[in-house]
PDB file of N, CA and C in Angstrom:
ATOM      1  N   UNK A   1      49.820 150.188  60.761  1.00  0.00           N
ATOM      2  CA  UNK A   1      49.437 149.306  61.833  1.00  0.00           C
ATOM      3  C   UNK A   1      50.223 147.998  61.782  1.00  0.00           C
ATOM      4  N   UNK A   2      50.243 147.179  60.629  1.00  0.00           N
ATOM      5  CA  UNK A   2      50.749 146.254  60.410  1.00  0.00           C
ATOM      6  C   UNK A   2      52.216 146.249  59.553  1.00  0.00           C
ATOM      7  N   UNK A   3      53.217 146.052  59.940  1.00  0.00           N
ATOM      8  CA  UNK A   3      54.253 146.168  58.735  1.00  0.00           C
ATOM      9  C   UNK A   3      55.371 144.606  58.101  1.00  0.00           C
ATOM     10  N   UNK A   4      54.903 143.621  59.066  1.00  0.00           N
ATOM     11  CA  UNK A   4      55.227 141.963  58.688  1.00  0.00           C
ATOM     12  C   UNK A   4      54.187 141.301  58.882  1.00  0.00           C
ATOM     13  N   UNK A   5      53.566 141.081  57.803  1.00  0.00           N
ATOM     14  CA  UNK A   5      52.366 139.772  58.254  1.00  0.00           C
ATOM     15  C   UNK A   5      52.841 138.515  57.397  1.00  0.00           C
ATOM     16  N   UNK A   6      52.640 136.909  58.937  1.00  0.00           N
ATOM     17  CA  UNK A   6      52.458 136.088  58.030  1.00  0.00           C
ATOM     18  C   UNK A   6      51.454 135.282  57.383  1.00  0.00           C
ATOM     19  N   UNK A   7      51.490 134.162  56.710  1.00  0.00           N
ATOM     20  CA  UNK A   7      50.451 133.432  56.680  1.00  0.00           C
ATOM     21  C   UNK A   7      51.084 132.723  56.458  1.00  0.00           C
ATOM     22  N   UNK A   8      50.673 131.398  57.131  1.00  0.00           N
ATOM     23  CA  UNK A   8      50.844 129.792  57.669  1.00  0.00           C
ATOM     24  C   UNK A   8      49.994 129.075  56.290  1.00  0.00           C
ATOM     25  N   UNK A   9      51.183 128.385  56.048  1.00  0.00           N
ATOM     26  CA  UNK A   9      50.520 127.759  54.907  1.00  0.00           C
ATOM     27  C   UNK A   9      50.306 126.123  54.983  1.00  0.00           C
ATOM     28  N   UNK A  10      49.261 125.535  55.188  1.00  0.00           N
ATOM     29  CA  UNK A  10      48.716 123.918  55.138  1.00  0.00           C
ATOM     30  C   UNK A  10      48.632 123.868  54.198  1.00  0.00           C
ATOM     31  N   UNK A  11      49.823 122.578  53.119  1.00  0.00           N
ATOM     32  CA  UNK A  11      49.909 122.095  52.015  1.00  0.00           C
ATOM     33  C   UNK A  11      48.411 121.296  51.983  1.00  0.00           C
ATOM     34  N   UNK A  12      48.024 121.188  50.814  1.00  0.00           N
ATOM     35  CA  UNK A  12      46.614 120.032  50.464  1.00  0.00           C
ATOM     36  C   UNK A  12      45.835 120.823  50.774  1.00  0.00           C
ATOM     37  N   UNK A  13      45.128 122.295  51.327  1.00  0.00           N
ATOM     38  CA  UNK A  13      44.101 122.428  51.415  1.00  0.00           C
ATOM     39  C   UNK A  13      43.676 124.177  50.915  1.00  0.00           C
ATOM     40  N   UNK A  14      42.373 124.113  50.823  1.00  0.00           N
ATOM     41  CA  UNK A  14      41.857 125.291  50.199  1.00  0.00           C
ATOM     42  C   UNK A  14      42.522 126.600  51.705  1.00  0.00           C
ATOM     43  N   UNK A  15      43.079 127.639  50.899  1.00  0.00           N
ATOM     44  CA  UNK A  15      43.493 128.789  51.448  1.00  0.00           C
ATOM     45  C   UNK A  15      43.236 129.786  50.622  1.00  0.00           C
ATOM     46  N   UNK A  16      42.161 130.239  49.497  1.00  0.00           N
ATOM     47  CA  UNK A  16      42.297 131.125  49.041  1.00  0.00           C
ATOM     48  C   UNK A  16      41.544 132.363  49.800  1.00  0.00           C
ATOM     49  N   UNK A  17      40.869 132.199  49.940  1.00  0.00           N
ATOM     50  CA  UNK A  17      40.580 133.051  51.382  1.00  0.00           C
ATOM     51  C   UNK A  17      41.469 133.639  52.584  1.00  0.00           C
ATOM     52  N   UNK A  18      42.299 133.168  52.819  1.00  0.00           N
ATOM     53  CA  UNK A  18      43.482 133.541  53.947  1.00  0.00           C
ATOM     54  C   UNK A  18      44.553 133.872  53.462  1.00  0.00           C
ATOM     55  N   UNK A  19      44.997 134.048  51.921  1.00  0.00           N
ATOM     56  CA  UNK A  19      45.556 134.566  50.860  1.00  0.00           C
ATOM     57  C   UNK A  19      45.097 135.250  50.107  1.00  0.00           C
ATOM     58  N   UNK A  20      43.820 135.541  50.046  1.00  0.00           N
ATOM     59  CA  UNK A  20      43.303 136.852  49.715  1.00  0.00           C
ATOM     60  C   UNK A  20      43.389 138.047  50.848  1.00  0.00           C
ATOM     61  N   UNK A  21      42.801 137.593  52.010  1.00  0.00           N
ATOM     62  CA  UNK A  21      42.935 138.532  53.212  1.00  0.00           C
ATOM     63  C   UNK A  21      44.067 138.899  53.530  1.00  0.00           C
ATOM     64  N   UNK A  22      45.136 137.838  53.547  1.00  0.00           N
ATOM     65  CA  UNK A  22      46.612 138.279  53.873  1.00  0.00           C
ATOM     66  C   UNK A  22      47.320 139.430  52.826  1.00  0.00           C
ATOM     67  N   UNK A  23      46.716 139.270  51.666  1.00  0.00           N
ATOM     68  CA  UNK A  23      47.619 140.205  50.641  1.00  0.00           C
ATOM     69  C   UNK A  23      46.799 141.341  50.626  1.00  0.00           C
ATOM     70  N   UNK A  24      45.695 141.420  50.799  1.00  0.00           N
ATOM     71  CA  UNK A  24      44.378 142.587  50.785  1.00  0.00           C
ATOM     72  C   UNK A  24      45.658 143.850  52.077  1.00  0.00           C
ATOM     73  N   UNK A  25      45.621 142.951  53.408  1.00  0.00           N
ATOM     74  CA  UNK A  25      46.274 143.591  54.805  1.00  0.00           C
ATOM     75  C   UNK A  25      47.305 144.243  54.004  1.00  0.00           C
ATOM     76  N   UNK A  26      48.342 143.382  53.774  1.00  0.00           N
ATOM     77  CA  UNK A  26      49.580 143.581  53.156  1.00  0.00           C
ATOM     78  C   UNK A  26      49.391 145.384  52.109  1.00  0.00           C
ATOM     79  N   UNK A  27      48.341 144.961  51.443  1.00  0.00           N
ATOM     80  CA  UNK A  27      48.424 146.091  50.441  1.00  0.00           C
ATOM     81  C   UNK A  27      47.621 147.411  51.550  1.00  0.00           C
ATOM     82  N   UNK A  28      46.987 147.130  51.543  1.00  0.00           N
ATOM     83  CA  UNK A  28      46.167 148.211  52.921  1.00  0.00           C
ATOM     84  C   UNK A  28      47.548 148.867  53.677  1.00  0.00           C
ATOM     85  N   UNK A  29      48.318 147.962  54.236  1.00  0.00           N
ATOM     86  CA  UNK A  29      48.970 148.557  54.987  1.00  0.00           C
ATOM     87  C   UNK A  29      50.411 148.885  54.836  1.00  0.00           C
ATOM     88  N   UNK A  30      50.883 148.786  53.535  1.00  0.00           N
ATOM     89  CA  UNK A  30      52.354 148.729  52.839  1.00  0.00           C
ATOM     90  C   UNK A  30      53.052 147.378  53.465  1.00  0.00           C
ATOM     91  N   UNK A  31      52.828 146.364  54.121  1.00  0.00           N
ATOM     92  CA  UNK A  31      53.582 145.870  54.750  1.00  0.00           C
ATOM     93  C   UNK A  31      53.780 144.555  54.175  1.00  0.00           C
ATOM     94  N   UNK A  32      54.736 144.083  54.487  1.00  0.00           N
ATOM     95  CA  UNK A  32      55.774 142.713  54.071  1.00  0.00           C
ATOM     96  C   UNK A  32      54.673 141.521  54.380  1.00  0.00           C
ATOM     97  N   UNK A  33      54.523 140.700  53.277  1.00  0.00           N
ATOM     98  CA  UNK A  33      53.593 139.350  53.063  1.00  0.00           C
ATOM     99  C   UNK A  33      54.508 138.455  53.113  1.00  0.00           C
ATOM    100  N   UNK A  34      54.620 137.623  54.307  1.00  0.00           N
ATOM    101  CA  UNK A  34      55.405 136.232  53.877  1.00  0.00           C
ATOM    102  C   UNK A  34      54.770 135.337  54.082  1.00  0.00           C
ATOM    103  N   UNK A  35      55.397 133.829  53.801  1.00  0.00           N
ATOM    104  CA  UNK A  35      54.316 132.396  54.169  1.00  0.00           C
ATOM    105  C   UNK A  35      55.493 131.630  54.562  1.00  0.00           C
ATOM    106  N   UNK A  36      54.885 130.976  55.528  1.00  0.00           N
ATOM    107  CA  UNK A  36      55.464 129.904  56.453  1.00  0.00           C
ATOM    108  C   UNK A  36      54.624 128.950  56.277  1.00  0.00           C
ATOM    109  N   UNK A  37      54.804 127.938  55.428  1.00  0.00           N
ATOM    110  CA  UNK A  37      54.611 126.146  54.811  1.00  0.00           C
ATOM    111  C   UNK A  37      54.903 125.527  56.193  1.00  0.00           C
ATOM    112  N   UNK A  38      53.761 124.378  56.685  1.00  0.00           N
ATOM    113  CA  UNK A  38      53.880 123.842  57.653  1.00  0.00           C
ATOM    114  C   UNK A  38      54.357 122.255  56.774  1.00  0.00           C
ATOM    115  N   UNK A  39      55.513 121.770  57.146  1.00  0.00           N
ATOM    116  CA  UNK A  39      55.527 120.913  56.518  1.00  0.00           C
ATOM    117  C   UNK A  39      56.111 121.049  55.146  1.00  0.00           C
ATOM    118  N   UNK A  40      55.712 120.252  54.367  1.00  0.00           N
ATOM    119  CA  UNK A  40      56.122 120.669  53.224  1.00  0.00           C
ATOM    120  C   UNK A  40      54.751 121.056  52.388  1.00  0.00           C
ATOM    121  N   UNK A  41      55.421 121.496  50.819  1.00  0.00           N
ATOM    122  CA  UNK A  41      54.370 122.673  50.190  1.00  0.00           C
ATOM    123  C   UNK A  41      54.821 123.821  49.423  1.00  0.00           C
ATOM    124  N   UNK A  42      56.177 123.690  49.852  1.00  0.00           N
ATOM    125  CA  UNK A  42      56.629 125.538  49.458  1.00  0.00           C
ATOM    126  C   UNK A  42      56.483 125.786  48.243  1.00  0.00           C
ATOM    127  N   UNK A  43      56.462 124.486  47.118  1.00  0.00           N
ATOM    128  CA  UNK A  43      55.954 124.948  45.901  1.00  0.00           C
ATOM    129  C   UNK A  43      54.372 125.505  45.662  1.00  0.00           C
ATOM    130  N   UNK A  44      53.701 125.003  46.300  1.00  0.00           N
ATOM    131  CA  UNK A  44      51.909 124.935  45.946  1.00  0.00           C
ATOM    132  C   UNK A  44      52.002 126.231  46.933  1.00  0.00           C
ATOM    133  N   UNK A  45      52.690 126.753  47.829  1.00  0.00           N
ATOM    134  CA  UNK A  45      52.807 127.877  48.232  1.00  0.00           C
ATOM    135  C   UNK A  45      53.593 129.064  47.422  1.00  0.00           C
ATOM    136  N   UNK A  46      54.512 128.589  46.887  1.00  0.00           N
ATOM    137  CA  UNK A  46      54.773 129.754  45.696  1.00  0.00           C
ATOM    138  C   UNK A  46      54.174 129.998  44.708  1.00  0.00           C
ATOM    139  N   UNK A  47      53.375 128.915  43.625  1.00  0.00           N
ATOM    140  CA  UNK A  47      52.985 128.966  43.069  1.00  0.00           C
ATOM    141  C   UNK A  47      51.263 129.886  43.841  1.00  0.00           C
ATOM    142  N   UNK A  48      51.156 129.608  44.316  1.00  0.00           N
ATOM    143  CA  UNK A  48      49.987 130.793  44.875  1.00  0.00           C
ATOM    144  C   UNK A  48      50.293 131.987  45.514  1.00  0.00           C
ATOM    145  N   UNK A  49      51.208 131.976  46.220  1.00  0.00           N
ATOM    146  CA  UNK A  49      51.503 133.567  46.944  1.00  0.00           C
ATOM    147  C   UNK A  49      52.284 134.426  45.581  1.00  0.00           C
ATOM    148  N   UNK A  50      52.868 133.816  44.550  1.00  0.00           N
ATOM    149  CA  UNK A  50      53.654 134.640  43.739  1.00  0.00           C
ATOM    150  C   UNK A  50      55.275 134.255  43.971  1.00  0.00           C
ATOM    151  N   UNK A  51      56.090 134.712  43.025  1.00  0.00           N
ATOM    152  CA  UNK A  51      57.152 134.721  42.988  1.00  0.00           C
ATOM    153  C   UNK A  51      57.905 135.449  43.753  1.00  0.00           C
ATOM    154  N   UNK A  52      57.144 136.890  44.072  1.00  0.00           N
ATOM    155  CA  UNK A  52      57.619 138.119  44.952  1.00  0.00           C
ATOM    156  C   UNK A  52      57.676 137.680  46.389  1.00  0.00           C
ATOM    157  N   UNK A  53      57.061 136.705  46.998  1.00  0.00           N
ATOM    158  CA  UNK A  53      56.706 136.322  47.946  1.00  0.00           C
ATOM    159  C   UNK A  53      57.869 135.350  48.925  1.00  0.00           C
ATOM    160  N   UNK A  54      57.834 136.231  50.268  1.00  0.00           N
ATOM    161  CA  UNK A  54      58.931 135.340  50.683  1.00  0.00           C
ATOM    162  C   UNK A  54      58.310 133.479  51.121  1.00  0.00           C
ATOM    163  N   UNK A  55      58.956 133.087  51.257  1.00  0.00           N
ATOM    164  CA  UNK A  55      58.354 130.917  51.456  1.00  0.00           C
ATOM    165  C   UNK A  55      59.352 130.571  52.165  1.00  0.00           C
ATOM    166  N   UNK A  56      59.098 130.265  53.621  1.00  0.00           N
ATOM    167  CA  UNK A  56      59.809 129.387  54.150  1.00  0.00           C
ATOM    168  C   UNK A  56      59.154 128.579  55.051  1.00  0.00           C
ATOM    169  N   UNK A  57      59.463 127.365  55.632  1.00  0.00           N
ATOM    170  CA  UNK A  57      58.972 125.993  56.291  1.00  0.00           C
ATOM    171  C   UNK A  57      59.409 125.644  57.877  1.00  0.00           C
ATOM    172  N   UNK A  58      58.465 125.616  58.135  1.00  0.00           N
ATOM    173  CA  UNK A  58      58.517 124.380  59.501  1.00  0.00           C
ATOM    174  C   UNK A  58      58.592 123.514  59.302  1.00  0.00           C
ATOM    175  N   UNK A  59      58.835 122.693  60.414  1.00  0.00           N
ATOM    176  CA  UNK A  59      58.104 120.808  60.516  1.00  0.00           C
ATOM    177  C   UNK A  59      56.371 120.967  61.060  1.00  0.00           C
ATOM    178  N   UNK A  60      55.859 119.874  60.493  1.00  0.00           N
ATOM    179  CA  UNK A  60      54.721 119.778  60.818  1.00  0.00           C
ATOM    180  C   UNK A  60      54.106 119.040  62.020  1.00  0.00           C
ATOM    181  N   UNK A  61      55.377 118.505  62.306  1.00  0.00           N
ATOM    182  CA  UNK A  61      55.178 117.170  63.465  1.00  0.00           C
ATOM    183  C   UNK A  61      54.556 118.905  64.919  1.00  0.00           C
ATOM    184  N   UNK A  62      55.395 119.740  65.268  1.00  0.00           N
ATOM    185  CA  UNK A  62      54.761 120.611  66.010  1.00  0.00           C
ATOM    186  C   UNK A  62      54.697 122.157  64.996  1.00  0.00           C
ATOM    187  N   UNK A  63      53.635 122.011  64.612  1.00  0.00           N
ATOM    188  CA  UNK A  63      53.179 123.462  63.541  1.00  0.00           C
ATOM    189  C   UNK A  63      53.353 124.245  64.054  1.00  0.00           C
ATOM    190  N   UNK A  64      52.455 124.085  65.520  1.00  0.00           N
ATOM    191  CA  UNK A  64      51.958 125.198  66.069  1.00  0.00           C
ATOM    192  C   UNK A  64      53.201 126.221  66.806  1.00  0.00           C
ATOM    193  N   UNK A  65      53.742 125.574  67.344  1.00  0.00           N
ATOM    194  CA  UNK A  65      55.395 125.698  68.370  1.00  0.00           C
ATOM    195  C   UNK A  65      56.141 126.564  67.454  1.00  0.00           C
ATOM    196  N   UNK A  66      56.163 125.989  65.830  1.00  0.00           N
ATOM    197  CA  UNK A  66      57.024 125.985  65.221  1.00  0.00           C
ATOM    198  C   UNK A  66      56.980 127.783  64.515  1.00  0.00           C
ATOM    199  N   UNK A  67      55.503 127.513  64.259  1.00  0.00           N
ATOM    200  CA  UNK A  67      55.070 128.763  63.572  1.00  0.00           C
ATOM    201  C   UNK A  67      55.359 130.136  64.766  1.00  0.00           C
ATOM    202  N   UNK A  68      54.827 129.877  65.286  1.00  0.00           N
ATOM    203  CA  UNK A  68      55.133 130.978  66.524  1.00  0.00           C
ATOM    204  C   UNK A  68      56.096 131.268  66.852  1.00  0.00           C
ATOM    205  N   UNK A  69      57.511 130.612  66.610  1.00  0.00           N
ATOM    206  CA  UNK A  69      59.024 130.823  67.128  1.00  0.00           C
ATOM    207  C   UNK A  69      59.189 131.313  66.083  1.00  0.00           C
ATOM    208  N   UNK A  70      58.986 130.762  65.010  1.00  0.00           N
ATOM    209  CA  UNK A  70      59.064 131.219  63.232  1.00  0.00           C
ATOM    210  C   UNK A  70      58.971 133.626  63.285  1.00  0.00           C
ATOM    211  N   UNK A  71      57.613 133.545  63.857  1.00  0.00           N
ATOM    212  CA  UNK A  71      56.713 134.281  63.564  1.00  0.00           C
ATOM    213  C   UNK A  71      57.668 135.774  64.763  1.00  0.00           C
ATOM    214  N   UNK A  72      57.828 135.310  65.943  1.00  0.00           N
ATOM    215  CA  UNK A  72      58.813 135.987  66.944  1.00  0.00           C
ATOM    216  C   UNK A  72      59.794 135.975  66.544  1.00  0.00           C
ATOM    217  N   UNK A  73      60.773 134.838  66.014  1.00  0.00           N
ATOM    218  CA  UNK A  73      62.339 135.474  65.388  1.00  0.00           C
ATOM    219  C   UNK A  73      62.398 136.354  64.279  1.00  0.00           C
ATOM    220  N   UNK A  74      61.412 136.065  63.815  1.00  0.00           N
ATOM    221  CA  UNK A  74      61.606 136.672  62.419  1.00  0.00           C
ATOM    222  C   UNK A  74      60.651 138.363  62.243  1.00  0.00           C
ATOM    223  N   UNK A  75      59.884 138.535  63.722  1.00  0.00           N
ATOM    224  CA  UNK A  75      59.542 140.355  63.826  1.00  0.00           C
ATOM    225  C   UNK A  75      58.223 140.390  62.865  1.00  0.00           C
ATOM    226  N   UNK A  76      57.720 139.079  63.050  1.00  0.00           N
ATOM    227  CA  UNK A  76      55.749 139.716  62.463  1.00  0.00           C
ATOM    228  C   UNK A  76      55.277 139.898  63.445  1.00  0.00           C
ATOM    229  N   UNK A  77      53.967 140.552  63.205  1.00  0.00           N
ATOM    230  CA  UNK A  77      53.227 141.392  63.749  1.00  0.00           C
ATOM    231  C   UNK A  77      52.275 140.626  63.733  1.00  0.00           C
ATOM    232  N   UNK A  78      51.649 140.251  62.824  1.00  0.00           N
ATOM    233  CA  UNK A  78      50.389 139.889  62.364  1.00  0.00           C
ATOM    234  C   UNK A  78      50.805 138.625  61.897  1.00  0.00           C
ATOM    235  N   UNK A  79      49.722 137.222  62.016  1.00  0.00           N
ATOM    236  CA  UNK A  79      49.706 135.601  62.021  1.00  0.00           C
ATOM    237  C   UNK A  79      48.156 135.743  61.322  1.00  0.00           C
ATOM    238  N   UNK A  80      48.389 134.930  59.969  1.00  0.00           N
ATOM    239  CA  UNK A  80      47.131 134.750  59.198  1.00  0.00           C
ATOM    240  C   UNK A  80      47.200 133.306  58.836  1.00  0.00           C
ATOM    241  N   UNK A  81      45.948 132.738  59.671  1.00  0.00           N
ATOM    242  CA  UNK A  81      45.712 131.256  59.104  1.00  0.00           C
ATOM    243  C   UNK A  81      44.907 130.922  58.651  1.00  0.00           C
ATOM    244  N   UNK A  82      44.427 129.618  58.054  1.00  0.00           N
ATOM    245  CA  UNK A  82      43.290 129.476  57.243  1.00  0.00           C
ATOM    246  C   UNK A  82      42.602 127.919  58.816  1.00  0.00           C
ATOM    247  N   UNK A  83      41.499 127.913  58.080  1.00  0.00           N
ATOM    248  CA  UNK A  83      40.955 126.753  59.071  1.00  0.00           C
ATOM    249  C   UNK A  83      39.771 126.264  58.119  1.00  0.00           C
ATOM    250  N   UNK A  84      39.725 124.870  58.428  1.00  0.00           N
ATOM    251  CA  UNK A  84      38.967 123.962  57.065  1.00  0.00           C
ATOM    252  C   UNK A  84      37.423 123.714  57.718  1.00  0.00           C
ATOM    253  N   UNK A  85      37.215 123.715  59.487  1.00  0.00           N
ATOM    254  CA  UNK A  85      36.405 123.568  60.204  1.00  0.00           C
ATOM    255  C   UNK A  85      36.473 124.099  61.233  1.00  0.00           C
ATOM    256  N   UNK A  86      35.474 124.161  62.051  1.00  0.00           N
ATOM    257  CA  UNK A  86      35.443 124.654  63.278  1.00  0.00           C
ATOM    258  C   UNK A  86      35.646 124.289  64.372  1.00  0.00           C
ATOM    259  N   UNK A  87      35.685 123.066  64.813  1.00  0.00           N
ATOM    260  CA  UNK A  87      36.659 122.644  65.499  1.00  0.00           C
ATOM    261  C   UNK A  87      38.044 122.058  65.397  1.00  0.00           C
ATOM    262  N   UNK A  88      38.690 122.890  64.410  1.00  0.00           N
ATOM    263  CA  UNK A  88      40.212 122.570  64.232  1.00  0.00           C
ATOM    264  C   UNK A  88      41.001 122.629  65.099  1.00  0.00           C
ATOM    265  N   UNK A  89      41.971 121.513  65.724  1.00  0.00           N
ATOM    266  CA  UNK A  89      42.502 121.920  66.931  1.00  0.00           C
ATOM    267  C   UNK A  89      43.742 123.233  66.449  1.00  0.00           C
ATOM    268  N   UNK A  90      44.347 123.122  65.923  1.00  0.00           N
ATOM    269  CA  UNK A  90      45.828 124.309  65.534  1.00  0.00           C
ATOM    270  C   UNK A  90      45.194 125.583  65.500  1.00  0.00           C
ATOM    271  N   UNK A  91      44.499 126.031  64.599  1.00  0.00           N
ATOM    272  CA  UNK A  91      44.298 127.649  65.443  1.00  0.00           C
ATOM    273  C   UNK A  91      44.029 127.800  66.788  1.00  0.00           C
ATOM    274  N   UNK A  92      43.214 126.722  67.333  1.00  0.00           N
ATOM    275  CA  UNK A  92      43.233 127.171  68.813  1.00  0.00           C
ATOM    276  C   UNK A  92      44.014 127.221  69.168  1.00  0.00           C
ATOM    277  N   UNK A  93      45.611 126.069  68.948  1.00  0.00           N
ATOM    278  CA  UNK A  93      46.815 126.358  70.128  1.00  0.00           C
ATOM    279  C   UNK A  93      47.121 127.076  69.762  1.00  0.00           C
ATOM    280  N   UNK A  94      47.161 127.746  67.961  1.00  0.00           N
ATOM    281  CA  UNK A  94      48.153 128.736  68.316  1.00  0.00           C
ATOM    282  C   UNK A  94      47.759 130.198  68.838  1.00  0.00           C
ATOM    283  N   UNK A  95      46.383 130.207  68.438  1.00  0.00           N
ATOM    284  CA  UNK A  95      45.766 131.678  69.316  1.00  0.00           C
ATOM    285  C   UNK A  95      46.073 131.177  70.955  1.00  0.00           C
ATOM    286  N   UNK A  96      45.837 129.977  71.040  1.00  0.00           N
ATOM    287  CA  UNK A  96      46.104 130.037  73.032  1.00  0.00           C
ATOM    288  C   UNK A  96      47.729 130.762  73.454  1.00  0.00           C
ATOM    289  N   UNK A  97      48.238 130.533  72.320  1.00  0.00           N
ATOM    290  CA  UNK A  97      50.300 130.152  72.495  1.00  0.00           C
ATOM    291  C   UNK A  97      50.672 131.818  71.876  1.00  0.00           C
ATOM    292  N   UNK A  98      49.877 132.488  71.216  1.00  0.00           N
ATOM    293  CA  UNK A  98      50.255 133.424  70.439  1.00  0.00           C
ATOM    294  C   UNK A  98      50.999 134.718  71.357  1.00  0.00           C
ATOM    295  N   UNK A  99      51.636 135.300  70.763  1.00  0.00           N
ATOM    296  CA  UNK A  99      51.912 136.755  71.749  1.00  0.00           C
ATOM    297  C   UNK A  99      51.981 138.060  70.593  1.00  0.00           C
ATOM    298  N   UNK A 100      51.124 137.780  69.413  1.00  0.00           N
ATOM    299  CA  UNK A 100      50.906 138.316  68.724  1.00  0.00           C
ATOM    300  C   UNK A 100      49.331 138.292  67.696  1.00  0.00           C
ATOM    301  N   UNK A 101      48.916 139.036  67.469  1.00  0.00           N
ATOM    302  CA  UNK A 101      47.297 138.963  67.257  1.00  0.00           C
ATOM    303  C   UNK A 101      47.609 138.208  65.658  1.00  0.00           C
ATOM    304  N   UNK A 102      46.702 136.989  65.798  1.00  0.00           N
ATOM    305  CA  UNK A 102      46.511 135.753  64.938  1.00  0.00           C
ATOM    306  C   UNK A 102      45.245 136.079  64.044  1.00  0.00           C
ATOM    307  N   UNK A 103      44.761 136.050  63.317  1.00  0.00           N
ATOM    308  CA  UNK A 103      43.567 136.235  62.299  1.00  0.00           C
ATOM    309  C   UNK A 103      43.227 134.497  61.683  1.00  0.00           C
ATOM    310  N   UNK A 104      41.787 134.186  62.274  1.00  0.00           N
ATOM    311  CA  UNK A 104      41.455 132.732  61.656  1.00  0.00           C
ATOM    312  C   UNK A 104      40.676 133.202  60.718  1.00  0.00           C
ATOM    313  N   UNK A 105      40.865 132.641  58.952  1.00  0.00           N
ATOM    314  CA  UNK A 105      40.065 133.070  58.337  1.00  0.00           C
ATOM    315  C   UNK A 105      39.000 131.542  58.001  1.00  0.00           C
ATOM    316  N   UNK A 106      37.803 131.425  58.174  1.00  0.00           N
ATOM    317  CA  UNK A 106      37.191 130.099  57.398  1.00  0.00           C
ATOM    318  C   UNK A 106      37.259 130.030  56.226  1.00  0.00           C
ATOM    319  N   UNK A 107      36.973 128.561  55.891  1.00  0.00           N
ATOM    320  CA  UNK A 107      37.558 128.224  54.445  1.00  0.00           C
ATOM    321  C   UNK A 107      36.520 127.203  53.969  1.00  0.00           C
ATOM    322  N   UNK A 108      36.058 126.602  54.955  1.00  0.00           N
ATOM    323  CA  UNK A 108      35.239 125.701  54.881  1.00  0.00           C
ATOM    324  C   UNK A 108      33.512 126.205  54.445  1.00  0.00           C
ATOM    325  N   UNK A 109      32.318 124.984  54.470  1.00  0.00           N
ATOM    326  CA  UNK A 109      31.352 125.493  54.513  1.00  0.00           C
ATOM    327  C   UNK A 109      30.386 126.361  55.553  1.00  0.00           C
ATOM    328  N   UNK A 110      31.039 126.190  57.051  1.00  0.00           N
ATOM    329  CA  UNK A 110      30.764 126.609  58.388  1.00  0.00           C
ATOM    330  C   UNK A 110      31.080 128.121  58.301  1.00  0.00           C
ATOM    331  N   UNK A 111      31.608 128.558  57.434  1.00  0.00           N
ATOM    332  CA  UNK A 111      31.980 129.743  57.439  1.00  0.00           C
ATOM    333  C   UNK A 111      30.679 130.733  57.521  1.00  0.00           C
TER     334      UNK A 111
END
C-alpha cells in the first residue's frame, strides 16, 4: 500500500509517537522511512530515527509549502506528522494543501 513514507520532523518537541507509527507503517509495509526536519534538528532527528534513516530539511519560515513540495518531488506516498495540540495551525494547512494522505498523530495530553 505504502512504499515512501515521510515524517516531518519539529525540532524541540515530543514525536515519539509519530516515530513509532511511522516506522511500525514502514515495517508493515516494506516501505522506505524518511524524515524531513522543519528547520533545523537533523541531528535530534538522527539521533532518533537511526542512522539507517534518510534526514533531510526545509526552512521553517514556510514548513508547510515546504514539506509538501519536499514530499511530491521526492515520490512519498504517505506524510506522518506529529501535533503537540489540537488546535495546531500546520497540520491543518498541510492536510488542507496535501495531495497525498497525511496521518496526524497526537502527542500531547488531548490525545
Amino acid at each position: 500500500m505504502f512504499q515512501r513514507i515521510l515524517l516531518a520532523w519539529q525540532s524541540g518537541r515530543s514525536q515519539e509517537r509519530a516515530l513509532e507509527l511511522a516506522r511500525s507503517l514502514a515495517e508493515r509495509f516494506d516501505a522506505e522511512l524518511a524524515v524531513c526536519c522543519l528547520g533545523d534538528g537533523a541531528a535530534d532527528a538522527r539521533a532518533a530515527a537511526g542512522p539507517e534513516a534518510t534526514i533531510d530539511s526545509v526552512a521553517a519560515a514556510h514548513a508547510g509549502r515546504g514539506l509538501l513540495r519536499y514530499a511530491h518531488t521526492h515520490g512519498f506516498d504517505l506524510l506522518v506528522m506529529s501535533r503537540a495540540h489540537e488546535n495546531e495551525p500546520l497540520p491543518r494547512q498541510v492536510i488542507d494543501s496535501a495531495s497525498l494522505p497525511v496521518l496526524v498523530v497526537a502527542e500531547g495530553d488531548d490525545s
